[in-house]
C-alpha atoms as a PDB file:
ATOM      1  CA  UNK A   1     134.637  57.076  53.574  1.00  0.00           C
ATOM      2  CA  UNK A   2     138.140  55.602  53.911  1.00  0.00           C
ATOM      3  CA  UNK A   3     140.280  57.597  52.231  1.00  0.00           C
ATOM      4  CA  UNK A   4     143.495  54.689  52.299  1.00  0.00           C
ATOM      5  CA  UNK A   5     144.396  53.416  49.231  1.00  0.00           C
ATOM      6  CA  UNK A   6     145.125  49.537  48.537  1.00  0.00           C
ATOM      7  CA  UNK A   7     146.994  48.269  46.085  1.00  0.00           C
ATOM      8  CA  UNK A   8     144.453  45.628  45.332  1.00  0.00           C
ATOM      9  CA  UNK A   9     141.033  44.750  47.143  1.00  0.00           C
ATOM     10  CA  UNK A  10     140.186  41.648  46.781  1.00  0.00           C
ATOM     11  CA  UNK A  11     136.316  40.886  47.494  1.00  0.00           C
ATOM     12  CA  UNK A  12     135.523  37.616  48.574  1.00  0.00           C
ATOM     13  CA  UNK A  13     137.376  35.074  51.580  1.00  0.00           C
ATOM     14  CA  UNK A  14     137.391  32.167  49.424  1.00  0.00           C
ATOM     15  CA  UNK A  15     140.013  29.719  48.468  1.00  0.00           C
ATOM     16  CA  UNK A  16     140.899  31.696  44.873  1.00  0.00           C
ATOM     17  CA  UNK A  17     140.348  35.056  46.954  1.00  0.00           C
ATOM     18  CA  UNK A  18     142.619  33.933  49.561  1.00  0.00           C
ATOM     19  CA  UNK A  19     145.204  32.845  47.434  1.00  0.00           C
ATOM     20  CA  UNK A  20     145.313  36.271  45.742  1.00  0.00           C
ATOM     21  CA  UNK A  21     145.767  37.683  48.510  1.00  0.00           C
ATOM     22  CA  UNK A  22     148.777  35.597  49.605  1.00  0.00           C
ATOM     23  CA  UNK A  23     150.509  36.210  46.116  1.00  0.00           C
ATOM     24  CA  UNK A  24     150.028  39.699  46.402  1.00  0.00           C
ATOM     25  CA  UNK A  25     151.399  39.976  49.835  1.00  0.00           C
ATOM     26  CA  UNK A  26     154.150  37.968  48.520  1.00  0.00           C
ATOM     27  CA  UNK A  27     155.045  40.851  46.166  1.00  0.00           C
ATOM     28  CA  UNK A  28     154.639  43.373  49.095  1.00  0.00           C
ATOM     29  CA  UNK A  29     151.558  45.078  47.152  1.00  0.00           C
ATOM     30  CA  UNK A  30     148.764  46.609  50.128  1.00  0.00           C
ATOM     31  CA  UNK A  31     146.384  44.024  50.254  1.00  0.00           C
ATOM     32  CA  UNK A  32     142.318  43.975  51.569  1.00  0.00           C
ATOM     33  CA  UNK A  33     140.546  41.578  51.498  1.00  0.00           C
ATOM     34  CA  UNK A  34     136.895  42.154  52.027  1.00  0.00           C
ATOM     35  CA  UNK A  35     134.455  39.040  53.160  1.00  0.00           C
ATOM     36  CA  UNK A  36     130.709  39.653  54.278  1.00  0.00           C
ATOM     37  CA  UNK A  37     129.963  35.851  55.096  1.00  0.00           C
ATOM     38  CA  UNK A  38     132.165  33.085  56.458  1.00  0.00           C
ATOM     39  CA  UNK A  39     135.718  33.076  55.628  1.00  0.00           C
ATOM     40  CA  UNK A  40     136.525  30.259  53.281  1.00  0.00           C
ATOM     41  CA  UNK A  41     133.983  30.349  51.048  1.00  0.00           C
ATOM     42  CA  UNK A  42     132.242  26.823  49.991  1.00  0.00           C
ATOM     43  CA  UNK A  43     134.998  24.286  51.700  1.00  0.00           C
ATOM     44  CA  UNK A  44     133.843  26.005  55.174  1.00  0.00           C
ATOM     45  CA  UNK A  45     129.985  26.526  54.435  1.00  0.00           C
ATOM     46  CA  UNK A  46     128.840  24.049  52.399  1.00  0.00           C
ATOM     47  CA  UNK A  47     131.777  20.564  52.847  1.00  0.00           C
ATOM     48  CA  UNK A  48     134.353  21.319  55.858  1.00  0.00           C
ATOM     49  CA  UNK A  49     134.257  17.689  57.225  1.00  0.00           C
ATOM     50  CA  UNK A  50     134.605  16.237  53.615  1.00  0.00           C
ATOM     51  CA  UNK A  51     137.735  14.613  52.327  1.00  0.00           C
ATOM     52  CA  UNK A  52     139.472  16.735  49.554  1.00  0.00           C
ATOM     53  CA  UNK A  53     141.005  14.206  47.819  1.00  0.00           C
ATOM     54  CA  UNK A  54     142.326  15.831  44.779  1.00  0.00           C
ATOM     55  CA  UNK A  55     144.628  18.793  45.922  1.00  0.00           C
ATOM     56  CA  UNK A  56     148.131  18.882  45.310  1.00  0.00           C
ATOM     57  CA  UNK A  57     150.264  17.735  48.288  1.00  0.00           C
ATOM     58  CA  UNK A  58     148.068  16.022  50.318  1.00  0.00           C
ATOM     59  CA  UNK A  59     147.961  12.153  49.120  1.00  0.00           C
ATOM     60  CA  UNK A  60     146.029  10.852  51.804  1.00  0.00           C
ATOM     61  CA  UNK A  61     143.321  13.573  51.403  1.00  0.00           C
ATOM     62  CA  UNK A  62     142.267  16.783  53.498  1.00  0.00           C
ATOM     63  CA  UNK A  63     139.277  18.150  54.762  1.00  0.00           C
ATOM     64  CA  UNK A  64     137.967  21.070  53.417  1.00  0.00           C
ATOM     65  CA  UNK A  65     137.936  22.782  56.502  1.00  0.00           C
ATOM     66  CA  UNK A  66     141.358  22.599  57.587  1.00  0.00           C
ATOM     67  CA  UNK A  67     142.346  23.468  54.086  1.00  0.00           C
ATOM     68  CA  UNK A  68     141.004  26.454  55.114  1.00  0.00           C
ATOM     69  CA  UNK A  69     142.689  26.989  58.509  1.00  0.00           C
ATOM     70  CA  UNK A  70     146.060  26.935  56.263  1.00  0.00           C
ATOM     71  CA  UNK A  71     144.726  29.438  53.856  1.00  0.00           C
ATOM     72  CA  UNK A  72     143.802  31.648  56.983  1.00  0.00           C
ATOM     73  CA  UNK A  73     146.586  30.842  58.924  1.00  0.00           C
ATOM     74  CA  UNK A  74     149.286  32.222  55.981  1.00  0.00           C
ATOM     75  CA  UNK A  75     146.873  35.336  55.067  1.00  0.00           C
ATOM     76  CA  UNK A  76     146.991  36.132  58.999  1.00  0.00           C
ATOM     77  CA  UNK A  77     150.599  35.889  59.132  1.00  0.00           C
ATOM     78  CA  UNK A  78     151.459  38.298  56.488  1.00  0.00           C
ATOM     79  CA  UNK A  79     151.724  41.984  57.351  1.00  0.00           C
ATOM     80  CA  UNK A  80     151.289  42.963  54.063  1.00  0.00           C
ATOM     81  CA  UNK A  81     147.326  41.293  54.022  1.00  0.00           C
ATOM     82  CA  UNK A  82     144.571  43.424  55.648  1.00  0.00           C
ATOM     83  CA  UNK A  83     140.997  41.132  56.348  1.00  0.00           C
ATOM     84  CA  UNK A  84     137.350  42.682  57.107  1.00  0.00           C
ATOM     85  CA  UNK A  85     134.323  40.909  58.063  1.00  0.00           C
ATOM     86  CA  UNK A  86     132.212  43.090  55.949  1.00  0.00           C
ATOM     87  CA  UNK A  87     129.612  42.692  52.933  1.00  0.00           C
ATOM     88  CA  UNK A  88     130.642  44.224  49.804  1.00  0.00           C
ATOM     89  CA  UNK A  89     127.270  45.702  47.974  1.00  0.00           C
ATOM     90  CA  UNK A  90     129.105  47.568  44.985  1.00  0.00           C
ATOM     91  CA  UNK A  91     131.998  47.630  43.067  1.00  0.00           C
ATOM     92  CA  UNK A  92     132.076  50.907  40.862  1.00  0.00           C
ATOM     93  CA  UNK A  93     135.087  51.737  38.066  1.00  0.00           C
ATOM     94  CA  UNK A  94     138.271  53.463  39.505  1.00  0.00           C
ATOM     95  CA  UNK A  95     138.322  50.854  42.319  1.00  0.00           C
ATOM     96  CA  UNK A  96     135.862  52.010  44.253  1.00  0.00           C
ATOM     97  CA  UNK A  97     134.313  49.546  46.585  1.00  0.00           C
ATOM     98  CA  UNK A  98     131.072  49.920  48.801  1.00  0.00           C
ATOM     99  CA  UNK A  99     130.546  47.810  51.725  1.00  0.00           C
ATOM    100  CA  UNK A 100     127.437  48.139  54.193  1.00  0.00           C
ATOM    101  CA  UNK A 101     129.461  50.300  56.129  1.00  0.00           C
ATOM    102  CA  UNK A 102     132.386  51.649  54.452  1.00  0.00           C
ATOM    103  CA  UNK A 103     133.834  52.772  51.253  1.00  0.00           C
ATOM    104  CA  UNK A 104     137.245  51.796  50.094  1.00  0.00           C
ATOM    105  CA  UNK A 105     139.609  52.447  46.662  1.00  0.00           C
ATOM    106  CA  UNK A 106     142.010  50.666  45.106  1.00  0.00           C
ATOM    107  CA  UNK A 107     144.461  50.498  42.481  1.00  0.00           C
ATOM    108  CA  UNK A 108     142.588  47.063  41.787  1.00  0.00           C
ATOM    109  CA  UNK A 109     140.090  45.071  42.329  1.00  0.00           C
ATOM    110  CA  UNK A 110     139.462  41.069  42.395  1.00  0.00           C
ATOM    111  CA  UNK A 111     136.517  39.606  42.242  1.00  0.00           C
ATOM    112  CA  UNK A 112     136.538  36.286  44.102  1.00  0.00           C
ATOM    113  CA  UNK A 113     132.484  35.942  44.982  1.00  0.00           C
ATOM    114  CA  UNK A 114     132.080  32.713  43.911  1.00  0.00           C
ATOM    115  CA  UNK A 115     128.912  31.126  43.957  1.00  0.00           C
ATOM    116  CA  UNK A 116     126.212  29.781  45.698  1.00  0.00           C
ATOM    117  CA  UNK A 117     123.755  26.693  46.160  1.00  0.00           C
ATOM    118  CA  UNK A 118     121.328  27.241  42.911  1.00  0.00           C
ATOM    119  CA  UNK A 119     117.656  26.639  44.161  1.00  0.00           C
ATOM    120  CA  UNK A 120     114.848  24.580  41.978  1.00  0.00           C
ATOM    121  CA  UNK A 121     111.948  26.889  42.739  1.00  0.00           C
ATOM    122  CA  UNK A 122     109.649  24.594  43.097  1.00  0.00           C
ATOM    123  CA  UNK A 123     106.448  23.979  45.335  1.00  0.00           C
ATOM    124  CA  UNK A 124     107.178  23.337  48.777  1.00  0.00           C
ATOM    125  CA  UNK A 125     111.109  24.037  48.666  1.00  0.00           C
ATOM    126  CA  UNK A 126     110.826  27.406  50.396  1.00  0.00           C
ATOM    127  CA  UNK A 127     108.634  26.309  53.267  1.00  0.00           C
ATOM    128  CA  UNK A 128     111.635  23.721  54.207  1.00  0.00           C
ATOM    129  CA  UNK A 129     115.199  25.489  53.297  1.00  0.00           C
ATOM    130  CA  UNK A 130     115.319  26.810  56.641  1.00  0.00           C
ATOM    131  CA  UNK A 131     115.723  26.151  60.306  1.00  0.00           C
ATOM    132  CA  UNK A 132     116.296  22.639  59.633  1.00  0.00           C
ATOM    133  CA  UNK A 133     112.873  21.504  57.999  1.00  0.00           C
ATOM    134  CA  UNK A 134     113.806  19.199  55.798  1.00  0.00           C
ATOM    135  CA  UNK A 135     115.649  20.858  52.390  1.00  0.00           C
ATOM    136  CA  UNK A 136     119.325  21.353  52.578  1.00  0.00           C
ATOM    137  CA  UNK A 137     121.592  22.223  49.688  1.00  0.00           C
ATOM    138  CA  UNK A 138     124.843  20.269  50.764  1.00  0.00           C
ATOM    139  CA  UNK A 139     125.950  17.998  54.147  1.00  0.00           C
ATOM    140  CA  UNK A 140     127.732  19.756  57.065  1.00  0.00           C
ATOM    141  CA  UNK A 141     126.579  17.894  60.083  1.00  0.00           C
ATOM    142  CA  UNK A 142     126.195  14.646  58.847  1.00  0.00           C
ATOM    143  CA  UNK A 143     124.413  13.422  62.477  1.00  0.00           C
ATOM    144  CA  UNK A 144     121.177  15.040  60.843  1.00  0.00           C
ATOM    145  CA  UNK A 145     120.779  12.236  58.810  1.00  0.00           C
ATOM    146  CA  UNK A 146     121.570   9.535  61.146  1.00  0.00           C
ATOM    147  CA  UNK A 147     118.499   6.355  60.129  1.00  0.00           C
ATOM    148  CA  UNK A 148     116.595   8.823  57.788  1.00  0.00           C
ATOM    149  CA  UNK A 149     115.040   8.216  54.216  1.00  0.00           C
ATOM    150  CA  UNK A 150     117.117  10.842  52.426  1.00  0.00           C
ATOM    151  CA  UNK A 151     116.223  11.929  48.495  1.00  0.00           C
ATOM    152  CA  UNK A 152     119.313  13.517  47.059  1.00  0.00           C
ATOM    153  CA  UNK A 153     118.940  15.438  43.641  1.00  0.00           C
ATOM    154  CA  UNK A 154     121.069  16.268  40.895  1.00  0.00           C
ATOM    155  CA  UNK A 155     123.685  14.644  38.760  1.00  0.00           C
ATOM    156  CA  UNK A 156     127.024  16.220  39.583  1.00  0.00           C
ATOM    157  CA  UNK A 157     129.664  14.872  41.670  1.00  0.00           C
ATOM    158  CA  UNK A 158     128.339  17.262  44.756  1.00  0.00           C
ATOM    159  CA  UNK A 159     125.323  15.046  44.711  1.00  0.00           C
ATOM    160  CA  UNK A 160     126.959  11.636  44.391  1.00  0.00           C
ATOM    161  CA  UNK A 161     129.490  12.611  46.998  1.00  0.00           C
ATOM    162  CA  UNK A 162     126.256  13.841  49.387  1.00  0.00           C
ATOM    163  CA  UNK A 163     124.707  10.339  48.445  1.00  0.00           C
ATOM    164  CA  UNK A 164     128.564   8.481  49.421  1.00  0.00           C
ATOM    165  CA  UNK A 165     129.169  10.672  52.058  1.00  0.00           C
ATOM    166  CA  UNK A 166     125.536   9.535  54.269  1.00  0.00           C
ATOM    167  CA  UNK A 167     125.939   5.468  53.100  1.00  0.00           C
ATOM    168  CA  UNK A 168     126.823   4.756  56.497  1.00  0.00           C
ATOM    169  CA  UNK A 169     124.357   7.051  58.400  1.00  0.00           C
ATOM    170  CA  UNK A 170     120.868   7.000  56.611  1.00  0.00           C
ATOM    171  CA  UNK A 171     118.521   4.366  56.448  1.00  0.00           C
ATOM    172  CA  UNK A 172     117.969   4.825  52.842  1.00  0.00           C
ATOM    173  CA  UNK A 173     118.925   7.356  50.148  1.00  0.00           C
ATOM    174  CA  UNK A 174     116.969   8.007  46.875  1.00  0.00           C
ATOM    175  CA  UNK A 175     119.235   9.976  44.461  1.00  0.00           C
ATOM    176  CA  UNK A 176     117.384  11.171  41.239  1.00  0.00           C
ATOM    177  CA  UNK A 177     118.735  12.803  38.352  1.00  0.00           C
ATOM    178  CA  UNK A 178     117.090  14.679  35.442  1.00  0.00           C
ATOM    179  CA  UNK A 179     119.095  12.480  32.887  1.00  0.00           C
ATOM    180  CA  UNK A 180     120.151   9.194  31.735  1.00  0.00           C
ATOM    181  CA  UNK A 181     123.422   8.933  32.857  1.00  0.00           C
ATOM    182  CA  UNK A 182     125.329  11.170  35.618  1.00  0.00           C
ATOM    183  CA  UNK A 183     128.354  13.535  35.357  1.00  0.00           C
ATOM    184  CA  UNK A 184     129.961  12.946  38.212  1.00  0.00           C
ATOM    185  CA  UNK A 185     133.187  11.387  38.609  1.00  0.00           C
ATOM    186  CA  UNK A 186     133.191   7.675  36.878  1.00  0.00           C
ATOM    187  CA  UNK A 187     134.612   5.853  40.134  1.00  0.00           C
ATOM    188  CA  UNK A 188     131.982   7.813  42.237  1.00  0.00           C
ATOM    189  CA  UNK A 189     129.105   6.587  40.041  1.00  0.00           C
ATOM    190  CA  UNK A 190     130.287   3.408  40.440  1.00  0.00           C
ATOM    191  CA  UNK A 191     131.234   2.997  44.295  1.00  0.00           C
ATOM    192  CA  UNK A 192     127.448   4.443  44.109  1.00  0.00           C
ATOM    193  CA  UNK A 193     126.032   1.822  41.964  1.00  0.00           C
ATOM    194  CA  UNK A 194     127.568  -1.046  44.004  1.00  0.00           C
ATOM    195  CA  UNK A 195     126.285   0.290  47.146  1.00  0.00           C
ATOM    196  CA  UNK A 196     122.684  -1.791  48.503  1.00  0.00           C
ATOM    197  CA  UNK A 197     121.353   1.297  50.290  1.00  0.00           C
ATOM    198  CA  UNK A 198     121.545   3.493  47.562  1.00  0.00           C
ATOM    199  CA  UNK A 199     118.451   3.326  45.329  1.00  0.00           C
ATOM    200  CA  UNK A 200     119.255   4.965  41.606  1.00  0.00           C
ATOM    201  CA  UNK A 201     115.928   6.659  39.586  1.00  0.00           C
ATOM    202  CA  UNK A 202     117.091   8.311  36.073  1.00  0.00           C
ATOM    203  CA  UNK A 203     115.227  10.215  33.974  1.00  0.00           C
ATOM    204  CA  UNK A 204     113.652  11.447  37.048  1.00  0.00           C
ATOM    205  CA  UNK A 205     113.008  14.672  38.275  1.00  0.00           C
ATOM    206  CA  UNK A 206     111.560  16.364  41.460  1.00  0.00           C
ATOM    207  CA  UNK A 207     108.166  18.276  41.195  1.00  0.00           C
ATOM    208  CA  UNK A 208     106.803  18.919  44.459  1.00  0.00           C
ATOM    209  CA  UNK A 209     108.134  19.003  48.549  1.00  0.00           C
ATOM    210  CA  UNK A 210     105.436  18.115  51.126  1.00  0.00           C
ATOM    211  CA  UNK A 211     104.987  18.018  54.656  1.00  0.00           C
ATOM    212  CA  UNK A 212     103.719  19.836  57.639  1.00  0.00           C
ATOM    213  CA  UNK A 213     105.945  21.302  59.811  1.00  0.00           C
ATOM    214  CA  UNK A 214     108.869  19.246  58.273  1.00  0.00           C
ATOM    215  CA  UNK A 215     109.774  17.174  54.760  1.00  0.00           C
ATOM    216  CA  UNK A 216     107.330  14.481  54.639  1.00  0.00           C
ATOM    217  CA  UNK A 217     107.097  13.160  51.051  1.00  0.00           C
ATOM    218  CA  UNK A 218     108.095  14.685  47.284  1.00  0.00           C
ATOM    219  CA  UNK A 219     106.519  13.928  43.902  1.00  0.00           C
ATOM    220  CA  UNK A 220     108.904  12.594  41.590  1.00  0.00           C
ATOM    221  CA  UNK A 221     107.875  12.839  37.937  1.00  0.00           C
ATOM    222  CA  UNK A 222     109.769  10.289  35.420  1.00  0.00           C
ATOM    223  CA  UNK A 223     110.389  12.632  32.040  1.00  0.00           C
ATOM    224  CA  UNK A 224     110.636   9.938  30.225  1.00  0.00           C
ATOM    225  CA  UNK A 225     107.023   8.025  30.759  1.00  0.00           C
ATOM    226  CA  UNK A 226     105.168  11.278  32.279  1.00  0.00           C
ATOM    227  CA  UNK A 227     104.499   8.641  35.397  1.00  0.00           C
ATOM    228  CA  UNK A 228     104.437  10.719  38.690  1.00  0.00           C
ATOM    229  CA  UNK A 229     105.434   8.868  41.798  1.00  0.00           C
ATOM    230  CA  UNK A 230     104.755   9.813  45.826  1.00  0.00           C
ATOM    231  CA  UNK A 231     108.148   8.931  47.911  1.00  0.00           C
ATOM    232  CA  UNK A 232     108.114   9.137  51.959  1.00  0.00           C
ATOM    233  CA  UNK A 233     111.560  10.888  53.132  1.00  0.00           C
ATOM    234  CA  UNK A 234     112.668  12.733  55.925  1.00  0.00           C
ATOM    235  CA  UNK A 235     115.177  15.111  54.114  1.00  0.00           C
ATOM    236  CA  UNK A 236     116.023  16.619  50.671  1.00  0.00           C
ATOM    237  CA  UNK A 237     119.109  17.296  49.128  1.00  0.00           C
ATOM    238  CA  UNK A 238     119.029  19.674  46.526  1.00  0.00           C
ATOM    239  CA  UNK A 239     122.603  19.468  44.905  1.00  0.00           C
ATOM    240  CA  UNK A 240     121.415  20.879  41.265  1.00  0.00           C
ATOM    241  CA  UNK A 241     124.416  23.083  40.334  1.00  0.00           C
ATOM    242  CA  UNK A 242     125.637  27.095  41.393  1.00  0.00           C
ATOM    243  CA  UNK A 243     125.018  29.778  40.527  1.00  0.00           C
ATOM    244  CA  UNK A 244     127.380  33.091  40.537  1.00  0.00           C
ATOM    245  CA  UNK A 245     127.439  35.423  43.174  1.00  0.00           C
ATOM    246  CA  UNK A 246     127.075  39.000  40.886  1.00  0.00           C
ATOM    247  CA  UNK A 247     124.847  41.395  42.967  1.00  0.00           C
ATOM    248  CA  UNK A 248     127.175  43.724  43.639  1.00  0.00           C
ATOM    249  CA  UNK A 249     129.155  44.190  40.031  1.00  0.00           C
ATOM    250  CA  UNK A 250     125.930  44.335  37.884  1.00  0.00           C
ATOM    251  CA  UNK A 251     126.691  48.093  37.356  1.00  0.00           C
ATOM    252  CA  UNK A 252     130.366  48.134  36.579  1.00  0.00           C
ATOM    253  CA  UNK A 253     130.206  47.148  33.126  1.00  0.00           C
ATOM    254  CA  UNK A 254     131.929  43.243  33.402  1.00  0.00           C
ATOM    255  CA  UNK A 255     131.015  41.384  30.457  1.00  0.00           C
ATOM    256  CA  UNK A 256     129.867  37.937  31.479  1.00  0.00           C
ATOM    257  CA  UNK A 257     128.426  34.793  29.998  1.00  0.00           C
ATOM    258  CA  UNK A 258     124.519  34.540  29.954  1.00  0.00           C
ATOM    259  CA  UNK A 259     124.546  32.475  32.991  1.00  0.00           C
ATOM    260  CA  UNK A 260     126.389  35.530  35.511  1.00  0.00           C
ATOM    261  CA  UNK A 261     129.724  33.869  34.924  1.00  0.00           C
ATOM    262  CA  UNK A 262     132.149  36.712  34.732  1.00  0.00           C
ATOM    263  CA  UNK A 263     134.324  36.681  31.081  1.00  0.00           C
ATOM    264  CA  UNK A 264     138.247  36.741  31.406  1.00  0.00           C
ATOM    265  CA  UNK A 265     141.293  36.541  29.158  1.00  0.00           C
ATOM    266  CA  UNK A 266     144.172  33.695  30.310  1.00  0.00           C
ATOM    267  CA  UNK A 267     145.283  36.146  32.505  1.00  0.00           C
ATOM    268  CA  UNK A 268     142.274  36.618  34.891  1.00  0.00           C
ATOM    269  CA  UNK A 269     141.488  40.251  33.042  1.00  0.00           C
ATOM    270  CA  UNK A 270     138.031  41.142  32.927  1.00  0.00           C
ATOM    271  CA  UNK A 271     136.984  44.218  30.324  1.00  0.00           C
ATOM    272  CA  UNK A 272     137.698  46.496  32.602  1.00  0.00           C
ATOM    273  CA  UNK A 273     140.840  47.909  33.393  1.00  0.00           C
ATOM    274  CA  UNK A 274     142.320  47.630  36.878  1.00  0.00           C
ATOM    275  CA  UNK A 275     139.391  44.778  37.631  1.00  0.00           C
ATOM    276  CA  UNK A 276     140.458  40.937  37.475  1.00  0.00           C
ATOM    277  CA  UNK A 277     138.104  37.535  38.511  1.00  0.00           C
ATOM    278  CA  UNK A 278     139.149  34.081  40.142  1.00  0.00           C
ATOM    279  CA  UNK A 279     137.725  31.179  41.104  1.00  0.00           C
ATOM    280  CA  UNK A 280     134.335  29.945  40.086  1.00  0.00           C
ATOM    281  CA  UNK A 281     133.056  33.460  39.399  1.00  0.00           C
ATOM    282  CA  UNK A 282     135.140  32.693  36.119  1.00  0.00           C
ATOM    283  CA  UNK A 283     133.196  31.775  32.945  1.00  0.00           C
ATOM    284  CA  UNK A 284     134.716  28.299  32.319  1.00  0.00           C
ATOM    285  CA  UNK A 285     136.253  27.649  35.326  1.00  0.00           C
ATOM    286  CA  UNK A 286     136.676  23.500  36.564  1.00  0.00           C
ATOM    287  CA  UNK A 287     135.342  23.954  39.511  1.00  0.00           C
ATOM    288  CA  UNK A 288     138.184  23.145  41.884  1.00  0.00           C
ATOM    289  CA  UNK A 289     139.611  24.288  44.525  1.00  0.00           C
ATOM    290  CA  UNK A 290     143.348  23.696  42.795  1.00  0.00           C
ATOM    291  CA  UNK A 291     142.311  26.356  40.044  1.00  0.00           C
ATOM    292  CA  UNK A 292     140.810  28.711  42.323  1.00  0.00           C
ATOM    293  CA  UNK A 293     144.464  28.935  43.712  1.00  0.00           C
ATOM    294  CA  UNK A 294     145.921  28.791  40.277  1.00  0.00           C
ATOM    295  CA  UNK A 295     143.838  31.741  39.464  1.00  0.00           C
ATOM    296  CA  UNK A 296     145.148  33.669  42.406  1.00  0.00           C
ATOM    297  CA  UNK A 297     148.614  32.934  41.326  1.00  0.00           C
ATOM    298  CA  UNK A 298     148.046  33.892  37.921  1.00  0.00           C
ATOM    299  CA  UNK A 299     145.922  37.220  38.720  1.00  0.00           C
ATOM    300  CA  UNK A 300     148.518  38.490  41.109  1.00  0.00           C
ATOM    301  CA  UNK A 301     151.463  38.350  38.337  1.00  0.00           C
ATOM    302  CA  UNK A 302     149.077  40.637  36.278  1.00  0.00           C
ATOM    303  CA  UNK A 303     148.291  42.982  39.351  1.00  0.00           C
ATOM    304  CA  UNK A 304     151.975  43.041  40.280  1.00  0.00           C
ATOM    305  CA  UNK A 305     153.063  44.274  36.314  1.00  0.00           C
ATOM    306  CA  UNK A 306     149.934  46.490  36.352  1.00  0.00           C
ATOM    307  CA  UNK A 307     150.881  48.664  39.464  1.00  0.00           C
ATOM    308  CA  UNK A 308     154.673  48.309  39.389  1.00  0.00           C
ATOM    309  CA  UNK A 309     155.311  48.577  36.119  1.00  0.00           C
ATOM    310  CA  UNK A 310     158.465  46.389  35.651  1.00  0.00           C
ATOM    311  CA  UNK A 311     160.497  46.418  32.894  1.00  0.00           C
ATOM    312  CA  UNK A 312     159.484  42.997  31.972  1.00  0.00           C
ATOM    313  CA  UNK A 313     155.923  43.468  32.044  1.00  0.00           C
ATOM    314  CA  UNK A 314     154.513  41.797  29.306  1.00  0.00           C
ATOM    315  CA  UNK A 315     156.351  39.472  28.284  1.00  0.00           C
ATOM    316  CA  UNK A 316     155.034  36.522  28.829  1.00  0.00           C
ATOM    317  CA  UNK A 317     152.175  38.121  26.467  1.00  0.00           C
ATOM    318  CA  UNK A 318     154.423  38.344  23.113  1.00  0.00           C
END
């Protein structure tokens, strides 16, 4: 057991965990941060080549992945910011945190888990998730895709942009969604609608994956007619949504929404005292990587009052 104590330990490496962490430094509070996967969170694992064309600063775009290398790059460079490689797998009250191989306290803790790649569950899926079969759940190495028949799913802008992103690589790309209309972002749709190698099926979901030893075909099934249809592909993207990352908080009493979303007040305060949530863990959060950073920001205000105690505390709150 490590006896140390942190001001705040902030589990999860992810753009609102990183953050955090750089706003705490900032206000010289003892800072872990405590990542078991890759640091970064989704920009590195599941987009790092894709252009970020929404955050602050950067007009001509960014890619995910060197967004990252900045994030790193300033938590590195702070002496007051203390990273581990290692997978949380409990948070208790009186911030205590368990990893796989150690156990650490803290005056605080932040959750920053994030989320994960939701899967369908259907027929065939788990056969072809892995070691490159067929079923992937967003694009990193676009090459894979070079002249194949590619069947994206879902209706959010992470499966138009996977549909944009492999225009100029597949030979053809099926995108289905559940609905009549998609939620994605309106000049997305249509740069998606114009495009001639992008075939459109609403109302449409996916039943079934086949194949051998890789993807072969899927059964679509149109929910509107009950017609079921066989389609020939190559790959499957299944871009149907997140969902939260809560394994290892399920015992310490954080009230959440019915979906694993963690419930906050404006000041990224959970219902337990000392223990705060950023990023898309948050119930309600638009899912961006600007308010991931914005929560950061905000949380480390409240952490700063909460151990320091300055005279001002509070105010903002009145």
């Amino acid at each position: 057991m490590n006896e140390e104590m942190w001001d705040v330990i902030v589990v999860g490496g992810g753009p609102a965990g990183l953050t955090t962490a750089i706003m705490c430094a900032n206000r010289m509070l003892k800072t872990l941060v405590l990542e078991g996967g890759k640091w970064g969170g989704l920009p590195a694992t599941m987009y790092p080549n894709k252009v970020i064309p929404n955050y602050p600063g950067f007009p001509e775009g960014i890619t995910g992945i060197e967004l990252v290398r900045r994030w790193l790059r300033h938590v590195r460079d702070n002496p007051y910011v203390t990273m581990k490689r290692e997978r949380v797998v409990k948070i208790e009250k009186g911030g205590i945190v368990k990893t796989e191989d150690n156990e650490y306290h803290g005056k605080t803790v932040v959750i920053a888990t994030g989320t994960r790649p939701r899967e369908l569950g259907i027929p065939g899926e788990a056969m072809f998730n892995r070691a490159d079969k067929g079923v992937y759940y967003y694009v990193t190495h676009r090459e894979k895709f070079i002249d194949n028949v590619v069947l994206v799913v879902g209706g959010g802008d992470t499966a138009v942009d996977a549909a944009l992103d492999l225009v100029d690589l597949a030979r053809e790309i099926y995108i289905i969604h559940r609905r009549d209309r998609f939620r994605a972002m309106d000049e997305n749709v249509k740069k998606m609608e114009e495009s001639k190698n992008i075939n459109i099926m609403l109302n449409t979901e996916l039943e079934e994956i086949r194949g051998k030893d890789k993807v072969e075909e899927v059964v679509l099934l149109n929910n509107k007619t009950g017609e079921k249809k066989v389609l020939k592909v190559d790959k499957v993207i299944l871009a149907v949504g997140l969902k939260p990352n809560t394994e290892m908080f399920t015992e310490l009493g954080v009230k959440t929404d019915d979906r694993g979303f963690i419930i906050t007040d404006s000041y990224q305060r959970t219902n337990v005292e000392g223990v705060f949530a950023v990023g898309d863990i948050v119930k309600g959060a638009f899912r961006l990587l600007i308010v991931g950073a914005a929560h950061g920001a905000i949380a480390s205000q409240k952490i700063y009052e909460y151990i320091r105690k300055p005279y001002w505390a509070g105010e903002d709150e009145k």
